[in-house]
N, C-alpha and C. Protein backbone atom coordinates (compact mmCIF):
# COMPACT_ATOMS: atom_id res chain seq x y z
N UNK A 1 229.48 35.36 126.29
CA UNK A 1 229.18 33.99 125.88
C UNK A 1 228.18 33.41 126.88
N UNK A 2 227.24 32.68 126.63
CA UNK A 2 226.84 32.10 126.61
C UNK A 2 226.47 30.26 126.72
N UNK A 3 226.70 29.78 128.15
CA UNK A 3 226.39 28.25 128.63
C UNK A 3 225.20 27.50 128.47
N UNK A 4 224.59 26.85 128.40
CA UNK A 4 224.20 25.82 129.31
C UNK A 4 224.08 24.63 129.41
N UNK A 5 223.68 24.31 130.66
CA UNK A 5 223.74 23.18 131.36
C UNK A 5 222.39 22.39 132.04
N UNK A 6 222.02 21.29 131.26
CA UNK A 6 220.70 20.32 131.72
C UNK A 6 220.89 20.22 132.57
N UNK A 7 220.22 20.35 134.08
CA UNK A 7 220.44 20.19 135.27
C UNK A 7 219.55 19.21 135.81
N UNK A 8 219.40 18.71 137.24
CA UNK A 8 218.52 17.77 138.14
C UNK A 8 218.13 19.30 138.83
N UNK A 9 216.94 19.12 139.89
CA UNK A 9 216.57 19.49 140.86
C UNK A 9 217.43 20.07 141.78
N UNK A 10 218.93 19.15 142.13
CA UNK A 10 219.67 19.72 143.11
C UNK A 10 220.99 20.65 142.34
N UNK A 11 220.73 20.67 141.36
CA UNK A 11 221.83 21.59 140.03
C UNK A 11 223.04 20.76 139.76
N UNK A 12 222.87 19.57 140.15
CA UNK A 12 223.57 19.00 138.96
C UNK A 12 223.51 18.19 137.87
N UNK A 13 224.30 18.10 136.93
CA UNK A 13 224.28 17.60 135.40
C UNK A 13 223.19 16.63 135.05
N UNK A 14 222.43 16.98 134.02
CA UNK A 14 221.21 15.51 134.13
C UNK A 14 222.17 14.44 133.42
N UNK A 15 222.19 13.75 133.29
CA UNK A 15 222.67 12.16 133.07
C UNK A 15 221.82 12.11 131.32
N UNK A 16 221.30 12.43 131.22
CA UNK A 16 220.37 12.38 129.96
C UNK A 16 219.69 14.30 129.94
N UNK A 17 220.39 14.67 128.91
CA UNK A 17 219.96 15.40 128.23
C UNK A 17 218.16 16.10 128.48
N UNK A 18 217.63 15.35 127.53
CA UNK A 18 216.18 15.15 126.72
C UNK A 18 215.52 15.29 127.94
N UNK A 19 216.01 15.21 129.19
CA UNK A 19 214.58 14.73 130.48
C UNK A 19 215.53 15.18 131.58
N UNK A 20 215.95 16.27 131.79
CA UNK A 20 216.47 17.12 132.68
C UNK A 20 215.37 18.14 133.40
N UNK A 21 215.59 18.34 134.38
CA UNK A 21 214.00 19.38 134.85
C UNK A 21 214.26 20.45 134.63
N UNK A 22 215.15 20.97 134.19
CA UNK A 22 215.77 22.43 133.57
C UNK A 22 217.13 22.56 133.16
N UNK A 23 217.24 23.58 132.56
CA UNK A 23 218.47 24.51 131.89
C UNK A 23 218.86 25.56 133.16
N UNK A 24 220.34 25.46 133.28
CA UNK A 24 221.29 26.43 133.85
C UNK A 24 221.68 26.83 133.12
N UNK A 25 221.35 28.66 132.20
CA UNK A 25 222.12 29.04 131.76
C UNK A 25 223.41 30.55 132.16
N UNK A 26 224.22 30.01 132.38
CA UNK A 26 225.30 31.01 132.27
C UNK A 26 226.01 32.03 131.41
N UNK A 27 225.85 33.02 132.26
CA UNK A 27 226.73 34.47 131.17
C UNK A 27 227.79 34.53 131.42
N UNK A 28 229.24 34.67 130.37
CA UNK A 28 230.40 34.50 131.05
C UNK A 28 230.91 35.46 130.30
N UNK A 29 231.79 36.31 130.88
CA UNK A 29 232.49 37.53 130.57
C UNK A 29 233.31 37.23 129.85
N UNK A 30 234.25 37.87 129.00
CA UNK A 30 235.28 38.16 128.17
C UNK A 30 237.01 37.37 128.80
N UNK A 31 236.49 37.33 130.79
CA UNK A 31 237.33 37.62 131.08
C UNK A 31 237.48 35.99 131.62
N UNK A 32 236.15 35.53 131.24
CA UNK A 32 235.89 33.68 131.46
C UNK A 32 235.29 33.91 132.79
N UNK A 33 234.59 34.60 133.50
CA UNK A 33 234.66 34.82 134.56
C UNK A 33 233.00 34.70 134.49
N UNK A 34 232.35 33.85 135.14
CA UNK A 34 230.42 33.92 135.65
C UNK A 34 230.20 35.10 135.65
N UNK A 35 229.09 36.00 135.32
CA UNK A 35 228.59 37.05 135.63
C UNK A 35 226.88 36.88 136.10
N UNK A 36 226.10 35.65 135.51
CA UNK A 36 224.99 35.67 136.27
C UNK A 36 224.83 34.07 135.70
N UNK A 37 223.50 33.61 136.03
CA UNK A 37 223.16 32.50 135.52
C UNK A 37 221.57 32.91 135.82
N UNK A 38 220.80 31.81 134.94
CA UNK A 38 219.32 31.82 135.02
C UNK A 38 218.64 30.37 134.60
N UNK A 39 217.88 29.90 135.32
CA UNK A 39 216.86 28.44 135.20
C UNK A 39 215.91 28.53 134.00
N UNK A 40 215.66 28.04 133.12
CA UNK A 40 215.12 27.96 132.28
C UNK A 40 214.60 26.35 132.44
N UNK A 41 213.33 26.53 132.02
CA UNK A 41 212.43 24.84 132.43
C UNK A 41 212.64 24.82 130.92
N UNK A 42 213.11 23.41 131.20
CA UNK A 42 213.19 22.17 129.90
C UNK A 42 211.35 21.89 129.29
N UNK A 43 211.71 21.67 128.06
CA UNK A 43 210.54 21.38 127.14
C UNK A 43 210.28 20.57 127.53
N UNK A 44 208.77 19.98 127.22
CA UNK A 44 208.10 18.43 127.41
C UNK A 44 208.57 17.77 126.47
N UNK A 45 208.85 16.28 126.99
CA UNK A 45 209.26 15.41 125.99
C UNK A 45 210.74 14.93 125.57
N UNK A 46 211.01 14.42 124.44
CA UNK A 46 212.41 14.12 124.21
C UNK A 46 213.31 15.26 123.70
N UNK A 47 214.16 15.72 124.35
CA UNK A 47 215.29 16.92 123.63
C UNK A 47 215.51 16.76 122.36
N UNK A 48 215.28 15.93 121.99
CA UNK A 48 215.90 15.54 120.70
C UNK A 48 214.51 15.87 119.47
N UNK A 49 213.64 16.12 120.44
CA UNK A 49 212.33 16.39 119.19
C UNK A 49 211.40 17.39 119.76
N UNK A 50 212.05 18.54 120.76
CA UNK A 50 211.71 19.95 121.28
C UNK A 50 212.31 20.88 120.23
N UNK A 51 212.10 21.91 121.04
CA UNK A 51 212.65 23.54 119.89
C UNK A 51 213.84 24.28 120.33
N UNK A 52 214.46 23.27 121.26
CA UNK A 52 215.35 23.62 122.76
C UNK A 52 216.82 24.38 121.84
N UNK A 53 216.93 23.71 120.40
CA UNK A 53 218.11 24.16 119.78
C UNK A 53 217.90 25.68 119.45
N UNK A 54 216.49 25.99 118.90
CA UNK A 54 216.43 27.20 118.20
C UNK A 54 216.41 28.10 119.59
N UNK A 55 215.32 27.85 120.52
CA UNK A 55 215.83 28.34 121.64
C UNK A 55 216.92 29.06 122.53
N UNK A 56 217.90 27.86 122.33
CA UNK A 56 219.06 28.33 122.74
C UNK A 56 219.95 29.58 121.94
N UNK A 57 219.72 29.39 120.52
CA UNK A 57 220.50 29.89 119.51
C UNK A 57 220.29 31.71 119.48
N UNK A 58 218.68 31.19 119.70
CA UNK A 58 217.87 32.69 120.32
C UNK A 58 218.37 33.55 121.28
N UNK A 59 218.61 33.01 122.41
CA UNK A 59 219.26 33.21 123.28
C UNK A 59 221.10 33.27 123.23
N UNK A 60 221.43 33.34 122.47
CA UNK A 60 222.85 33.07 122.51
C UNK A 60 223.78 32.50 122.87
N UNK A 61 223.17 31.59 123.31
CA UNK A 61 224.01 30.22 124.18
C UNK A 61 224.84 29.53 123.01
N UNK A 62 226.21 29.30 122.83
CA UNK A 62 227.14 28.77 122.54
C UNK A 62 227.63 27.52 122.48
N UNK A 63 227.50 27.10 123.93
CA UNK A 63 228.36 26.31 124.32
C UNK A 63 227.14 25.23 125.67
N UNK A 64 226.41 24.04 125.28
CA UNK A 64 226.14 23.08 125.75
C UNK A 64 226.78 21.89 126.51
N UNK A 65 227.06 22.02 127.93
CA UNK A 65 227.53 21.02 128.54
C UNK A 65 226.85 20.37 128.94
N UNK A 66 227.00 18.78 128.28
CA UNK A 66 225.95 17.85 128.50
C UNK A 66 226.41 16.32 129.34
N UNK A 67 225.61 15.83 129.93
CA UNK A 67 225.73 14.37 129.84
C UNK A 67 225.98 13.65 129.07
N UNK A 68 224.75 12.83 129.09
CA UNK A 68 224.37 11.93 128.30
C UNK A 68 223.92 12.40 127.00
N UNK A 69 223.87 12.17 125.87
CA UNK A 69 223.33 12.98 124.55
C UNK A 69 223.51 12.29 123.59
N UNK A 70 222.24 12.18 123.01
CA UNK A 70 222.22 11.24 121.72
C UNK A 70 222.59 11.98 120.52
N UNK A 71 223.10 11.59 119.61
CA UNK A 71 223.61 11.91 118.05
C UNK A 71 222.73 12.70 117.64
N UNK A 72 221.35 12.48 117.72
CA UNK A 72 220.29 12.99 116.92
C UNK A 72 220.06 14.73 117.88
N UNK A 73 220.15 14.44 119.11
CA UNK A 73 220.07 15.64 119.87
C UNK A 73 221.22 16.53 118.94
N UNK A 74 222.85 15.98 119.32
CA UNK A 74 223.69 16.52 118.99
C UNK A 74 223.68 17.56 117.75
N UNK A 75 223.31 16.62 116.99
CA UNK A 75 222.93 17.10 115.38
C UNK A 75 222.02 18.34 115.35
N UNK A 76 220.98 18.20 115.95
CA UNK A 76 220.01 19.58 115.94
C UNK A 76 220.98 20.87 116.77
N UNK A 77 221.25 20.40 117.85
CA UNK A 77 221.84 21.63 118.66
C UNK A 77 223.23 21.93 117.80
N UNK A 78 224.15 21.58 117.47
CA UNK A 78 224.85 21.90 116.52
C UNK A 78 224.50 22.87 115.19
N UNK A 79 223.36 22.26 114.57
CA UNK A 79 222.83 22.87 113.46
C UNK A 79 223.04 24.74 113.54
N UNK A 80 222.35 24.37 115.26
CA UNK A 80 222.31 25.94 115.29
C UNK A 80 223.27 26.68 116.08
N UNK A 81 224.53 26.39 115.67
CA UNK A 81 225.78 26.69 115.70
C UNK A 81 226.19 26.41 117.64
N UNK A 82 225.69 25.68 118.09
CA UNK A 82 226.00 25.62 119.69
C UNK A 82 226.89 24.14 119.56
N UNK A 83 228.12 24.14 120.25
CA UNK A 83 228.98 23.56 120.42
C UNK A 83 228.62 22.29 121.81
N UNK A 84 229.11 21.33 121.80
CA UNK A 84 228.12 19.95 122.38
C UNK A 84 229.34 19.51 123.11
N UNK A 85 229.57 19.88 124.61
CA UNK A 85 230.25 19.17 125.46
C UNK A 85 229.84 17.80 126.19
N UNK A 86 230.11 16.86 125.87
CA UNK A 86 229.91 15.22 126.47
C UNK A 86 230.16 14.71 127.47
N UNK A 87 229.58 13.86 127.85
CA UNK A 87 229.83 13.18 129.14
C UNK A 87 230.14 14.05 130.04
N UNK A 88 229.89 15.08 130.64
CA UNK A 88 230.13 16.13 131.86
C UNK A 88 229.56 15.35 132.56
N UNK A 89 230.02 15.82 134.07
CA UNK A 89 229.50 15.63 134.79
C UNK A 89 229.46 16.58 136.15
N UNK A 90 228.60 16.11 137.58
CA UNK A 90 228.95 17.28 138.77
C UNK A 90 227.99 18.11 138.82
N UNK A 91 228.27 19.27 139.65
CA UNK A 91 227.53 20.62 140.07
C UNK A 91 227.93 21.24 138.96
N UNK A 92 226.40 22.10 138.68
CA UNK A 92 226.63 22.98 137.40
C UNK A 92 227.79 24.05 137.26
N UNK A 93 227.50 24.78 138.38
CA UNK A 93 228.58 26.03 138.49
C UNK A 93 230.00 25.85 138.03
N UNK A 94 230.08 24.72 139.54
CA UNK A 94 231.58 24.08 139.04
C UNK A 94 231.76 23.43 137.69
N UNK A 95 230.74 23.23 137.10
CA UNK A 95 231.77 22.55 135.90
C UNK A 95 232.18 23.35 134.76
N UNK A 96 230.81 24.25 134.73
CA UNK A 96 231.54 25.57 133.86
C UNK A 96 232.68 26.23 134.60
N UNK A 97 233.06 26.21 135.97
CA UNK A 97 234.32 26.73 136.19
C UNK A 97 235.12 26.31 136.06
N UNK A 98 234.98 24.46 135.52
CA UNK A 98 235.89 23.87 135.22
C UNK A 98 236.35 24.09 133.51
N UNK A 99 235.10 24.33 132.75
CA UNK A 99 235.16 24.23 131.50
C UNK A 99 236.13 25.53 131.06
N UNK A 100 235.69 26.69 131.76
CA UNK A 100 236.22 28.34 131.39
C UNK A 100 237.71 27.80 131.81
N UNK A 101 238.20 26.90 132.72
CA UNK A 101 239.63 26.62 132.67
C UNK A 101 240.27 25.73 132.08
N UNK A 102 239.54 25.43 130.77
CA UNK A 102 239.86 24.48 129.71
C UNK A 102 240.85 23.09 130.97
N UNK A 103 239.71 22.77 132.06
CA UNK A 103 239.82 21.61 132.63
C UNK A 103 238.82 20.51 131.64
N UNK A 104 237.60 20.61 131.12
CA UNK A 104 236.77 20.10 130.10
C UNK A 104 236.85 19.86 128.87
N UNK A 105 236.49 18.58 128.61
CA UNK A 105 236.69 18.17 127.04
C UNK A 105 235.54 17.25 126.51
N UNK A 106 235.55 16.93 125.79
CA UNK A 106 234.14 16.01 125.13
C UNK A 106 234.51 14.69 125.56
N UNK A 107 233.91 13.83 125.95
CA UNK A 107 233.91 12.95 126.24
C UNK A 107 233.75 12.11 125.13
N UNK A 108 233.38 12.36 124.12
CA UNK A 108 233.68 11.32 122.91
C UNK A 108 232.79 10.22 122.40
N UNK A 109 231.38 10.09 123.42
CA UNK A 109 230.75 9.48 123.27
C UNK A 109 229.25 9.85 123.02
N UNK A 110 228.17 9.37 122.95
CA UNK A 110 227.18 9.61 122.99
C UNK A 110 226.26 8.62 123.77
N UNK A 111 224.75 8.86 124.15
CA UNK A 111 224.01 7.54 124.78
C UNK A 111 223.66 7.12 123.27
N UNK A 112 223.54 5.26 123.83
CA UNK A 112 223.28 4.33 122.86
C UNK A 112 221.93 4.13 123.14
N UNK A 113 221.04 3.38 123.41
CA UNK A 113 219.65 3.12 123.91
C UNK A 113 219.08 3.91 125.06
N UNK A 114 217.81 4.65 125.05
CA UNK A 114 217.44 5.09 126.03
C UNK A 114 215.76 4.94 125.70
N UNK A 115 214.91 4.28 126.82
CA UNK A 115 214.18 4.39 126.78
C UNK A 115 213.05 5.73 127.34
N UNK A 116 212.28 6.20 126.80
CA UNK A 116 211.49 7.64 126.95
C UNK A 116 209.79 7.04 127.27
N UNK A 117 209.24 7.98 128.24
CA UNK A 117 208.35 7.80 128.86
C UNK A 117 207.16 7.88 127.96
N UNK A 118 207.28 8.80 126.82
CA UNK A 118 206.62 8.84 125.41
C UNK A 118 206.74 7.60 124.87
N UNK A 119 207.16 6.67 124.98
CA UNK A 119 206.98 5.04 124.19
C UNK A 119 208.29 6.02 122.95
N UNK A 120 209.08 6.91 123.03
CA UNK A 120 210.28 7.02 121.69
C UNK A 120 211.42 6.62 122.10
N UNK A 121 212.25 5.66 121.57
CA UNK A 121 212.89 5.16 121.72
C UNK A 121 214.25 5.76 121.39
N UNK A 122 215.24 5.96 121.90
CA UNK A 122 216.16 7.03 120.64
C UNK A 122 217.81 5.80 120.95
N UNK A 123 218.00 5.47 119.31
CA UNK A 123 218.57 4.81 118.98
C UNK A 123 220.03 5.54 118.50
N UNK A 124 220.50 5.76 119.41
CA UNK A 124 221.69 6.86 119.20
C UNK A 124 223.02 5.84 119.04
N UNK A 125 224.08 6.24 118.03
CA UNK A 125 225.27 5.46 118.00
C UNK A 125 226.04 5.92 118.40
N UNK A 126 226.93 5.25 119.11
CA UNK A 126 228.55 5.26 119.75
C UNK A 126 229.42 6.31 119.36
């Protein structure tokens, strides 16, 4: 299986999705156990209107632990069968070590207003 995780610079969780400076993605054994991880640079622009879903799907990534994440993101990465963990937060590693110990759950929410450096506005609901 297959993680990942929008990261900052110092590897932890971006707060927003769409404008993270990269992907942590993780390989996890049978046994739930890390076996490697790899940086993947985030697309230009808003996540929510990149190729980041088919991407992932390509790649076999599963399972998205996210921040912040708008509906419309949600919706695409879903489409292509990857499962949308919410409101995470922390160091990447640790939180998939938290997640593989079903310590993680969806947070239940999504971002509502976020303004984007592109003048797009993404009007995401609750």
């Amino acid at each position: 299986m297959k993680i990942a995780v929008p990261v900052k610079e110092n590897h932890d969780i971006d707060n927003h999705f769409g404008h993270c400076a990269f992907y942590q993605i993780f390989t996890v054994n049978e046994q739930k156990e890390i076996v490697s991880s790899e940086s993947m640079d985030s697309p230009v622009g808003c996540g929510c209107k990149s190729n980041i879903a088919e991407v992932f799907e390509q790649m076999g990534v599963q399972v998205m632990l996210a921040g912040g994440i708008g509906n419309g993101a949600i919706n695409k990465i879903s489409a292509h069968h990857i499962n949308v963990v919410r409101n995470c937060e922390g160091n990447a590693t640790e939180l998939v070590k938290r997640y593989l110990a079903g310590e993680v759950t969806d947070g239940g929410s999504s971002c509502s207003t976020h303004s984007h450096e592109d003048g797009h506005v993404c009007s995401h609901d609750h």
